[in-house]
N, C-alpha and C. Protein backbone atom coordinates (compact mmCIF):
# COMPACT_ATOMS: atom_id res chain seq x y z
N UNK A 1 0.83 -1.20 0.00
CA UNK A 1 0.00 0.00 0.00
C UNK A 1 0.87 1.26 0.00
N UNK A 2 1.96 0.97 0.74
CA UNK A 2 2.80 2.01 0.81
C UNK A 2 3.47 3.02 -0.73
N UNK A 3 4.07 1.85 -0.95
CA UNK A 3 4.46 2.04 -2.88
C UNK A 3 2.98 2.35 -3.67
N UNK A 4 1.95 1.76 -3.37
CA UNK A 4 0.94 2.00 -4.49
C UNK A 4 0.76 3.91 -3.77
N UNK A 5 0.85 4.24 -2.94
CA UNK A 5 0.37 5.94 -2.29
C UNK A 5 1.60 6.49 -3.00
N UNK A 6 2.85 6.15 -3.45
CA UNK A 6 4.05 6.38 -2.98
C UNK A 6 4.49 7.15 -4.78
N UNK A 7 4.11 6.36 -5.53
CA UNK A 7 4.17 6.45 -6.58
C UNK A 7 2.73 6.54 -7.49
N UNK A 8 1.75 6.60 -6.77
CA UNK A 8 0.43 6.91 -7.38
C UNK A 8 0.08 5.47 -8.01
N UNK A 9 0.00 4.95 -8.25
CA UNK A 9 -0.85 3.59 -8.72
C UNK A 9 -2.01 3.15 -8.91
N UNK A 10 -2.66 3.26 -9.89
CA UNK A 10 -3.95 3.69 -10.49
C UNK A 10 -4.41 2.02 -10.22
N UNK A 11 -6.03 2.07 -9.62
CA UNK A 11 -7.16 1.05 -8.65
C UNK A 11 -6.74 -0.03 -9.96
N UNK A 12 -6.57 0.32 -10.92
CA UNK A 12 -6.61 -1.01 -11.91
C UNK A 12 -5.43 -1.69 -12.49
N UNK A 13 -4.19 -1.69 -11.42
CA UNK A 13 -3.01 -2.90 -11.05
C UNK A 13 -2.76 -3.02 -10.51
N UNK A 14 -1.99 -4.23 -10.37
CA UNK A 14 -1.88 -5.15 -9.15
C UNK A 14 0.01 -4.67 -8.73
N UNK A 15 0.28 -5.24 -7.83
CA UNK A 15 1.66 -5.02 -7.37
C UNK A 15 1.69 -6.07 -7.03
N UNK A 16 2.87 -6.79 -7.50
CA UNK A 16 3.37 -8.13 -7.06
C UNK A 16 4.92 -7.52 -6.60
N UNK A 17 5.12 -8.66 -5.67
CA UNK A 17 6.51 -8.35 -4.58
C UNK A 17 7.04 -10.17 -5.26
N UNK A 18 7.97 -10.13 -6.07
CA UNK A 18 7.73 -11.58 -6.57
C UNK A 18 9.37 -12.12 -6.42
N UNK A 19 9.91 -13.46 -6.57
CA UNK A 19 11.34 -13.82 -5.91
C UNK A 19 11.94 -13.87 -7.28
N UNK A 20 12.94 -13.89 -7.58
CA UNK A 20 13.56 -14.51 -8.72
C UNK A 20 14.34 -13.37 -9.88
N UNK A 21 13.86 -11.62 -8.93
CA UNK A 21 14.84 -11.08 -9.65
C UNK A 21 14.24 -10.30 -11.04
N UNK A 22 14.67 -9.38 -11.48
CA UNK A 22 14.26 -8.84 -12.89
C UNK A 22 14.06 -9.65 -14.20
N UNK A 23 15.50 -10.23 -13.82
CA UNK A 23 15.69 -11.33 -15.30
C UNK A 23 15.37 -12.52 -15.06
N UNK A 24 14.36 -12.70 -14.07
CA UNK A 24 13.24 -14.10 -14.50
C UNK A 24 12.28 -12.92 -15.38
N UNK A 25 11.89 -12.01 -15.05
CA UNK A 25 10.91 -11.33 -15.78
C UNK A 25 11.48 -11.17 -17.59
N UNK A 26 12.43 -11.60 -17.78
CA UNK A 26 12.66 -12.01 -19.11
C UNK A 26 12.11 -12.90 -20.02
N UNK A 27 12.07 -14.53 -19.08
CA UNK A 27 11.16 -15.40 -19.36
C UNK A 27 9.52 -14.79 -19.23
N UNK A 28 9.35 -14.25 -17.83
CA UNK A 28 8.20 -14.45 -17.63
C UNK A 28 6.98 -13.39 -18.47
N UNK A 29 7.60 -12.41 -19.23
CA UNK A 29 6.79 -11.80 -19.96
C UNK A 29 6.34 -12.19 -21.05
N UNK A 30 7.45 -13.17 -21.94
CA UNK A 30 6.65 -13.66 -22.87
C UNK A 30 6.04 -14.80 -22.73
N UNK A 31 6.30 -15.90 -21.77
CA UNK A 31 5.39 -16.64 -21.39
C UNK A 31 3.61 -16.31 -21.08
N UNK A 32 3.43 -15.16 -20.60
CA UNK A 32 2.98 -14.30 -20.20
C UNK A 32 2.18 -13.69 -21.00
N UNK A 33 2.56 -12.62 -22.16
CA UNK A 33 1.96 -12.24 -22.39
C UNK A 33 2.34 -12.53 -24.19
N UNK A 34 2.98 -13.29 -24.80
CA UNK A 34 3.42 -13.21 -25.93
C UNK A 34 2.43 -13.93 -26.65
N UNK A 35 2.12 -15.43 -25.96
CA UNK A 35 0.38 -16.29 -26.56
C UNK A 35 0.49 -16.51 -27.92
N UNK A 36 1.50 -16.83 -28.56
CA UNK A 36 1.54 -17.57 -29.90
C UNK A 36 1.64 -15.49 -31.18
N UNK A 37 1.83 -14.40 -30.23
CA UNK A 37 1.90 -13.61 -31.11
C UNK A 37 2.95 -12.75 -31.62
N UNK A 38 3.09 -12.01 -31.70
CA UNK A 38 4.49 -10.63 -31.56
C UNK A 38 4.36 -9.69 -30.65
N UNK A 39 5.80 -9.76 -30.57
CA UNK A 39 6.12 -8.59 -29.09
C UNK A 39 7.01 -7.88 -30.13
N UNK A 40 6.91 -6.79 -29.91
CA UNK A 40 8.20 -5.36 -30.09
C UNK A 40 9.38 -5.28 -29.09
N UNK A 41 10.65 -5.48 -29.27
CA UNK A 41 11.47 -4.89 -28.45
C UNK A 41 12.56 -3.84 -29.33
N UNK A 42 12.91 -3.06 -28.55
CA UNK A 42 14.10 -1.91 -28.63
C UNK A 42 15.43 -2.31 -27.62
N UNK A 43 16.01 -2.06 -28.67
CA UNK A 43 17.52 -3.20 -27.96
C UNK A 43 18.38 -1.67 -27.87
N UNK A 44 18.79 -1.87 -26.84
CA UNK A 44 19.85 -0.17 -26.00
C UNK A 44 20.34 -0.36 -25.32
N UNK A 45 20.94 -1.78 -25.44
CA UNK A 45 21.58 -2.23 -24.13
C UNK A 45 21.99 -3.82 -23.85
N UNK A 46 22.64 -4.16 -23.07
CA UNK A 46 23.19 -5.23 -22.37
C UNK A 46 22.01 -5.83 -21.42
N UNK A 47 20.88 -4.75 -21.05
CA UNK A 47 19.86 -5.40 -20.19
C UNK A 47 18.79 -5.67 -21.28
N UNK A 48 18.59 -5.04 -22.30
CA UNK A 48 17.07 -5.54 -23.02
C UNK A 48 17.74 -6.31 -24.00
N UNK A 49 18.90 -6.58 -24.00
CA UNK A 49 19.41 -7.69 -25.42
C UNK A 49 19.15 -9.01 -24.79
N UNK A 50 19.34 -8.86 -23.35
CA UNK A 50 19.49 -10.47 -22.42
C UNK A 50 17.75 -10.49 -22.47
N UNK A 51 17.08 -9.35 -22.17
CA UNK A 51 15.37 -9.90 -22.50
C UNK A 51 15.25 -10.03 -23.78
N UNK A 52 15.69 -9.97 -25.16
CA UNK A 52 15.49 -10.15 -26.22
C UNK A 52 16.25 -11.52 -26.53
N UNK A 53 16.90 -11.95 -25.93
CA UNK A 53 17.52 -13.19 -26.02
C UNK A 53 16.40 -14.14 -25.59
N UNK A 54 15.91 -14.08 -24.17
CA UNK A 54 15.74 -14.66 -23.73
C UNK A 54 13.85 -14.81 -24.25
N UNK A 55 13.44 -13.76 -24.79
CA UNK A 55 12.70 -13.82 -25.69
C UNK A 55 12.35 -15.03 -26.70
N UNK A 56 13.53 -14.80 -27.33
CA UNK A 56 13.46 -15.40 -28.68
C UNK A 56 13.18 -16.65 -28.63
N UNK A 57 14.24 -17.53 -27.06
CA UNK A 57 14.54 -18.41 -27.05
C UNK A 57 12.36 -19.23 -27.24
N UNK A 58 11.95 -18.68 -26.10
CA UNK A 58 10.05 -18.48 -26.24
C UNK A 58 9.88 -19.25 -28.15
N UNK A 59 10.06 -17.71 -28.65
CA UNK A 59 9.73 -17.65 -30.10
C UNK A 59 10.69 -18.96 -30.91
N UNK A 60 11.63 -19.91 -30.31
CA UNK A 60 12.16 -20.60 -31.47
C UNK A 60 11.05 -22.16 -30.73
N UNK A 61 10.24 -21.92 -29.47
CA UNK A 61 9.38 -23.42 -28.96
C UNK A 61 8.03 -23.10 -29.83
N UNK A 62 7.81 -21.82 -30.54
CA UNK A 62 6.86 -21.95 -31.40
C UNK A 62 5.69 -20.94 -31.02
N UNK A 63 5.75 -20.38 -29.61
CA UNK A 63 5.30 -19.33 -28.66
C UNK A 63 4.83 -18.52 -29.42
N UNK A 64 5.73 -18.14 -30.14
CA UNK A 64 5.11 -16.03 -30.90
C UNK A 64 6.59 -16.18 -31.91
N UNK A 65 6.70 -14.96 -32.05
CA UNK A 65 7.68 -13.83 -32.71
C UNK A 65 7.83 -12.97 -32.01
N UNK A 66 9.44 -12.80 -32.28
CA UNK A 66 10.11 -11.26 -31.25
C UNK A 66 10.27 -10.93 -32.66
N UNK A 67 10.09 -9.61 -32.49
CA UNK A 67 10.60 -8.39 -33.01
C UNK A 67 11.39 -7.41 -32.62
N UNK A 68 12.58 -7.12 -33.14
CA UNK A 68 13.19 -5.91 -32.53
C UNK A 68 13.60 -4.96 -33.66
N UNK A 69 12.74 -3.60 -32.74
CA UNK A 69 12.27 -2.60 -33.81
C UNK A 69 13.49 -1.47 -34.53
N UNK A 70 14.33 -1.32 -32.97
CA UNK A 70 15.51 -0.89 -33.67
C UNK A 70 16.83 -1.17 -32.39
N UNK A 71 17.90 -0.97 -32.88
CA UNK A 71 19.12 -1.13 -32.14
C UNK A 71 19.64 -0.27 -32.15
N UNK A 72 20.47 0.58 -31.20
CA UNK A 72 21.58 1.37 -30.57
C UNK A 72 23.29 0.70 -30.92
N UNK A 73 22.83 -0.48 -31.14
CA UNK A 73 24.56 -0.91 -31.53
C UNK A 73 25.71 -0.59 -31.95
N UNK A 74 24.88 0.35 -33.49
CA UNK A 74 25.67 0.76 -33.98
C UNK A 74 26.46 2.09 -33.24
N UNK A 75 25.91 2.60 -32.21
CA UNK A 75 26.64 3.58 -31.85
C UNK A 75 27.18 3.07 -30.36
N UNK A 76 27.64 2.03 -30.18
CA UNK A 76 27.78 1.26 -29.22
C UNK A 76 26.91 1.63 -27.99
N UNK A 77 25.86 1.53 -28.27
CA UNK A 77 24.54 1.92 -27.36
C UNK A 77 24.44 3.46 -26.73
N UNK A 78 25.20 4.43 -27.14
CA UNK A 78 25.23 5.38 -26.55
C UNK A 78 23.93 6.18 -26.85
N UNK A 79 22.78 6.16 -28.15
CA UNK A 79 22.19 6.38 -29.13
C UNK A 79 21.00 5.33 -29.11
N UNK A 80 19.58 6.23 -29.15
CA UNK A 80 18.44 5.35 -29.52
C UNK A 80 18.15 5.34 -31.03
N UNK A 81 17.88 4.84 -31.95
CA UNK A 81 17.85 5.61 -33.37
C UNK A 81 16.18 6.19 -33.29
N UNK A 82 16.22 7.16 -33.84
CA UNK A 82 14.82 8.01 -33.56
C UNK A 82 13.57 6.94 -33.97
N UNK A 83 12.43 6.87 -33.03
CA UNK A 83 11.27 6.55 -32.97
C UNK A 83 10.45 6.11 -34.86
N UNK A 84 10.79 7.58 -35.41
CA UNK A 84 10.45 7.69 -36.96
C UNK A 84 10.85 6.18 -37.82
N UNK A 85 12.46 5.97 -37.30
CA UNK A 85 12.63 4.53 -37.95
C UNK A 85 12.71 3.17 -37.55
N UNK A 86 11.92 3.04 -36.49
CA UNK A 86 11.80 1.46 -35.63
C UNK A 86 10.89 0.82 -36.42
N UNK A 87 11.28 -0.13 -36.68
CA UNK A 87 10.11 -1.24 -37.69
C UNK A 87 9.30 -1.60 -36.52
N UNK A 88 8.20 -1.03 -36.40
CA UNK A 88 6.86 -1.55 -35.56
C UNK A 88 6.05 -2.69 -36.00
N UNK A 89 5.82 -3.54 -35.16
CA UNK A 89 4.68 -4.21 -35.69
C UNK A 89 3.27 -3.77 -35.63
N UNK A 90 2.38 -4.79 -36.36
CA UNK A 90 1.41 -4.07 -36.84
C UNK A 90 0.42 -4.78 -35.54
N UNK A 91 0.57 -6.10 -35.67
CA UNK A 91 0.12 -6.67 -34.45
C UNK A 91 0.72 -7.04 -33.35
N UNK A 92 1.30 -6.05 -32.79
CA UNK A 92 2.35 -6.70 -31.39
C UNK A 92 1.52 -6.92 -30.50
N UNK A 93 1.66 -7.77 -29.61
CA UNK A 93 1.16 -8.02 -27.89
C UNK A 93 0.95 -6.71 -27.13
N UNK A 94 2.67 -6.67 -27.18
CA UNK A 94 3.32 -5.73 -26.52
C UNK A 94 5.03 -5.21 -26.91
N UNK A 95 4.78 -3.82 -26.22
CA UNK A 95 6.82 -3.29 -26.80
C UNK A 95 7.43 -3.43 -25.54
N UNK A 96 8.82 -4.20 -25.30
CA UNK A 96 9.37 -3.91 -23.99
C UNK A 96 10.27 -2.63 -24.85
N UNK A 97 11.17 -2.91 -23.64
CA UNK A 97 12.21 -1.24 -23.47
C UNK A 97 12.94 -1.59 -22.05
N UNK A 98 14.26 -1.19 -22.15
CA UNK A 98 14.66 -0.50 -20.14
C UNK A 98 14.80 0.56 -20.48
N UNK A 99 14.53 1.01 -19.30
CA UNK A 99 14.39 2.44 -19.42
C UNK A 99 15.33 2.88 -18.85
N UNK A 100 16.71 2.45 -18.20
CA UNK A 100 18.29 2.71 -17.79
C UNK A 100 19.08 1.68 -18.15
N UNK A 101 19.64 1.57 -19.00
CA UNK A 101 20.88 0.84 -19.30
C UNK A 101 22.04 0.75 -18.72
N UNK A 102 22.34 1.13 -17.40
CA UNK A 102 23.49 1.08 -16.37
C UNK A 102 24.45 0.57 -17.02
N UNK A 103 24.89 -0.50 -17.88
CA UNK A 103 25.97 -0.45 -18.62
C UNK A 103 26.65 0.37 -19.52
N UNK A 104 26.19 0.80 -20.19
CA UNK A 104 26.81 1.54 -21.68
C UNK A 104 26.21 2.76 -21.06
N UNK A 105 25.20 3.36 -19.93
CA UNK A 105 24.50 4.44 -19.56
C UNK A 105 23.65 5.30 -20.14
N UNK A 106 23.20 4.56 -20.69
CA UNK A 106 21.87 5.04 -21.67
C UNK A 106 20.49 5.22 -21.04
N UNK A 107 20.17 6.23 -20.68
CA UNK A 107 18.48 6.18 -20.03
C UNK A 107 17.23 6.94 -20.91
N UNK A 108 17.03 6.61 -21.11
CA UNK A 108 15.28 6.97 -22.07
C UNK A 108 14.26 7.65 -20.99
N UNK A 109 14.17 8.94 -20.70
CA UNK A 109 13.28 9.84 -19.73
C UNK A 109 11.78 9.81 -20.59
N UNK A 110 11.27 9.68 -21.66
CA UNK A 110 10.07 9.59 -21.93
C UNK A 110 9.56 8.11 -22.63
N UNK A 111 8.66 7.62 -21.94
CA UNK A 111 8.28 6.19 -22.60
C UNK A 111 7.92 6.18 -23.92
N UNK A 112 8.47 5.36 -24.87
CA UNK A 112 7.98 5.10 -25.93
C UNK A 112 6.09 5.59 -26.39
N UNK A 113 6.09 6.12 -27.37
CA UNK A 113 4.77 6.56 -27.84
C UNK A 113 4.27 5.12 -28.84
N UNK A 114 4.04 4.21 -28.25
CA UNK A 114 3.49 3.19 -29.04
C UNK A 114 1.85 2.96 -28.83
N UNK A 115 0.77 1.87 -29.39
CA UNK A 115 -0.01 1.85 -29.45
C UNK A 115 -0.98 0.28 -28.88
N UNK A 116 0.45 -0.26 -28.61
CA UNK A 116 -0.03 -1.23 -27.51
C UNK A 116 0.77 -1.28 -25.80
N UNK A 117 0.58 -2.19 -25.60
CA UNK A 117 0.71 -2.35 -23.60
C UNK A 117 2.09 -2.20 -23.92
N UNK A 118 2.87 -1.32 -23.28
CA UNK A 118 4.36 -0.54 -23.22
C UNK A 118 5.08 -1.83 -21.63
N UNK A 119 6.15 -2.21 -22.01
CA UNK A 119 6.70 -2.93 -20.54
C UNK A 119 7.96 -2.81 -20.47
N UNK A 120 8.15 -2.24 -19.14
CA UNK A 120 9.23 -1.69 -19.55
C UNK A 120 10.11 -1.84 -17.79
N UNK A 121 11.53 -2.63 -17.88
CA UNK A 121 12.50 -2.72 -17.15
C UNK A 121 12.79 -1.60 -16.33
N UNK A 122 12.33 -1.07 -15.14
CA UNK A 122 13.08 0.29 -14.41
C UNK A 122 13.89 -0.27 -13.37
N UNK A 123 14.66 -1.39 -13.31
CA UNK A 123 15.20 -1.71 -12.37
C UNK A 123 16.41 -0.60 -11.66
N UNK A 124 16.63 -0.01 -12.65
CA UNK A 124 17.75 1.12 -12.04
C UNK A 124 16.98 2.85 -11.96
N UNK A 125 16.13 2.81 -12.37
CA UNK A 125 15.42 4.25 -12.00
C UNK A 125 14.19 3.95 -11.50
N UNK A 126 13.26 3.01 -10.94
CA UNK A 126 12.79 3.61 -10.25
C UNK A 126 12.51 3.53 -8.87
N UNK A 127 11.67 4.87 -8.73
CA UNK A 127 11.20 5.95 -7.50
C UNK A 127 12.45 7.06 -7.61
N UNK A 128 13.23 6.76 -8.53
CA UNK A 128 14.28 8.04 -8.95
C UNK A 128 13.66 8.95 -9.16
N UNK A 129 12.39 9.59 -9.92
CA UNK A 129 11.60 10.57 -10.27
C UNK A 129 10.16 10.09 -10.26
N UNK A 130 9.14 10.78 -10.52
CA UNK A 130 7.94 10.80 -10.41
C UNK A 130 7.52 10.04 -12.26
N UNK A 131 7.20 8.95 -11.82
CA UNK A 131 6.36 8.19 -13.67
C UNK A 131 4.89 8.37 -13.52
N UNK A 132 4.54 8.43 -14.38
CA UNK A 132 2.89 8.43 -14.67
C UNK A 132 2.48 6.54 -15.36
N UNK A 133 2.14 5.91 -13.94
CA UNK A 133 2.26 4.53 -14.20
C UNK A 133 1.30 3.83 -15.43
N UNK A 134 -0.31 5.10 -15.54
CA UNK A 134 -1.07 4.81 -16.24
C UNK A 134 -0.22 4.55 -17.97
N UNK A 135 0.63 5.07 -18.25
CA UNK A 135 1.38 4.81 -19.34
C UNK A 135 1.49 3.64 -19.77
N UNK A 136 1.85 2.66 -18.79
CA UNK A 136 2.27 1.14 -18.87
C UNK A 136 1.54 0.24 -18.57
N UNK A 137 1.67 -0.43 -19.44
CA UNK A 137 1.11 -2.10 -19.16
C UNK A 137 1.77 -2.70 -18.14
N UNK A 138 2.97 -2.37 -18.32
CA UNK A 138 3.92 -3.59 -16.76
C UNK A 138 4.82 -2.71 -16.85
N UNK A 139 5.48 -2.26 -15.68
CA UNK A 139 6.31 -1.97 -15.10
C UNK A 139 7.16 -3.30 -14.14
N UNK A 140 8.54 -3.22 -13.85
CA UNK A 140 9.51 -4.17 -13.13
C UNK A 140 10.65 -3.41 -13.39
N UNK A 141 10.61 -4.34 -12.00
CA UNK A 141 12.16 -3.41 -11.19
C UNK A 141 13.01 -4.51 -10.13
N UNK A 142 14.05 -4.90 -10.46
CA UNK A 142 15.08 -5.51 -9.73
C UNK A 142 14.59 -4.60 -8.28
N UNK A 143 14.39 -5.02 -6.81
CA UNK A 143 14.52 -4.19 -5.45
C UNK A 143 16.02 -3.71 -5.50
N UNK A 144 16.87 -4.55 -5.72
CA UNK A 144 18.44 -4.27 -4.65
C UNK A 144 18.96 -2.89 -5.35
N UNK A 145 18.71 -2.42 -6.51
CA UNK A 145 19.44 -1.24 -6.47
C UNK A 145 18.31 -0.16 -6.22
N UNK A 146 17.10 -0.04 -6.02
CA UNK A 146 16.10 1.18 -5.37
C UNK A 146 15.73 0.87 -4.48
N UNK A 147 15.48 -0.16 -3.94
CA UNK A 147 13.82 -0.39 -3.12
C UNK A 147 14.52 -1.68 -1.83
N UNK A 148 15.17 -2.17 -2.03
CA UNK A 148 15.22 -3.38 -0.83
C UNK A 148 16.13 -4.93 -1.51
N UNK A 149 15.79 -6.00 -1.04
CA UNK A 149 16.89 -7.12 -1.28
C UNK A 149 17.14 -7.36 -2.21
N UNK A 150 18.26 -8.20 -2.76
CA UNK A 150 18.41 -8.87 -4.36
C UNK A 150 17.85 -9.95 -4.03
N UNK A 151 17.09 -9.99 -5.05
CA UNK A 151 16.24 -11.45 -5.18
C UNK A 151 14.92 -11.23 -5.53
N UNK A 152 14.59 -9.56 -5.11
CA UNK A 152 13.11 -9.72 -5.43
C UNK A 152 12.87 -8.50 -6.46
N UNK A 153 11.80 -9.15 -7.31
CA UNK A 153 11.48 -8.24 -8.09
C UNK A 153 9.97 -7.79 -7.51
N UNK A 154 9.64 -6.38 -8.75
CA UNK A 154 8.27 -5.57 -8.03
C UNK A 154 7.98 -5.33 -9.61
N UNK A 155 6.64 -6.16 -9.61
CA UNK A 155 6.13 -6.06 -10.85
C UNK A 155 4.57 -5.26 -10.65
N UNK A 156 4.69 -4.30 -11.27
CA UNK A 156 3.11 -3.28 -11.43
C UNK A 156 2.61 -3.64 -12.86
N UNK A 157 1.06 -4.37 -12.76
CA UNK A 157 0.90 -4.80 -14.23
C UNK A 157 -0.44 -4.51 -13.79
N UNK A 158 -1.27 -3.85 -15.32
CA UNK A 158 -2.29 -3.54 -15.46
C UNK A 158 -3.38 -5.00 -15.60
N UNK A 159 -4.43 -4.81 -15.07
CA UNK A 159 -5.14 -6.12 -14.90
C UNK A 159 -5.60 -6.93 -15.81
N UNK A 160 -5.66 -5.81 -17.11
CA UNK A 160 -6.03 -6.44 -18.35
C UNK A 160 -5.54 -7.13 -19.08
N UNK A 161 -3.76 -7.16 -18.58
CA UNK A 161 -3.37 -7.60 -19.09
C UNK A 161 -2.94 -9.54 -18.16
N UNK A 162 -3.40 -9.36 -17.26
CA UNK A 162 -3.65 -11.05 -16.96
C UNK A 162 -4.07 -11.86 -17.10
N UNK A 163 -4.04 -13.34 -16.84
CA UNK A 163 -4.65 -14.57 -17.16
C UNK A 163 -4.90 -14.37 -18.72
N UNK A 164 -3.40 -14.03 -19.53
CA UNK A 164 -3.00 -14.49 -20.59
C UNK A 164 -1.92 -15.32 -20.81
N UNK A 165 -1.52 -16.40 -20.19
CA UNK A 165 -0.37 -17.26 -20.21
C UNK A 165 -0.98 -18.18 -21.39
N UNK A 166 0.40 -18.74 -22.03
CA UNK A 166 0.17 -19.74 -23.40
C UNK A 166 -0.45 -20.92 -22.47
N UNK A 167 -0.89 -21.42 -23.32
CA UNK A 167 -1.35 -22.80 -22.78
C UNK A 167 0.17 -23.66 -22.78
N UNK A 168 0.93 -23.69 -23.33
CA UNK A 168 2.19 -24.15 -22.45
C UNK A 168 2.47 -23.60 -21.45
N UNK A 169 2.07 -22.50 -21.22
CA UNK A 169 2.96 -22.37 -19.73
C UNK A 169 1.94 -23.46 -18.92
């Protein structure tokens, strides 16, 4: 209750206090929410390449399709390439993103302007500044570098978007 007052948290998501860390939330989003379709990701980093990895791996058991709309690579991640040229899908699920790249130090201050459920990694920013949570479909955040122990993650996910797991999971 504290975090939902704390950061404003709109009556229609849930807050899970869950074990296993940010990067189970790698697996667990497209298990989750991917259901045999396409997800969007934006690769800017060493943290959303390991969720785009770990993505794919989903998409090669037959799950969905990853998509990744554009890469920073070429400028050894220092650089998002502008919004104008990300190959979007037409039917995505959902777009991940992190929104701090603590490696290469890349942080993205405004969420992607996309047109489905936005999910997006704040393990290193947040409660750093004030987010407007209604933006996102899922929010997650590693605790040990904002909030409390390693081991647990804090997932804020909009309700609509639950009790969509593949029938494999």
């Amino acid at each position: 209750s504290k975090l939902r007052s704390l950061m404003d948290i709109p009556d229609n998501y849930k807050v899970l206090f869950l074990q296993g860390g940010a990067s189970l939330q790698f697996s667990a989003i497209p298990l989750n929410l991917l259901n045999n379709g396409r997800a969007d990701y934006l690769s800017t980093g060493t943290w959303s390449d390991k969720a785009i990895k770990e993505a794919k791996r989903y998409a090669k058991l037959g799950l969905g399709e990853v998509n990744v709309v554009a890469s920073g690579k070429q400028s050894n991640f220092t650089d998002v390439p502008a919004s104008d040229e990300w190959n979007l899908s037409d039917d995505a699920k959902y777009f991940h993103y992190c929104a701090n790249e603590t490696i290469h130090g890349l942080q993205i201050f405004e969420p992607p302007k996309v047109d489905v459920p936005l999910i997006v990694d704040m393990s290193s920013n947040i409660l750093s500044q004030p987010i407007d949570v209604s933006k996102f479909g899922m929010i997650y955040a590693g605790a040990q570098k904002n909030i409390g122990p390693a081991g647990l993650v804090i997932v804020i996910i909009r309700e609509d978007l639950l009790n969509q797991a593949s029938d494999w999971c």
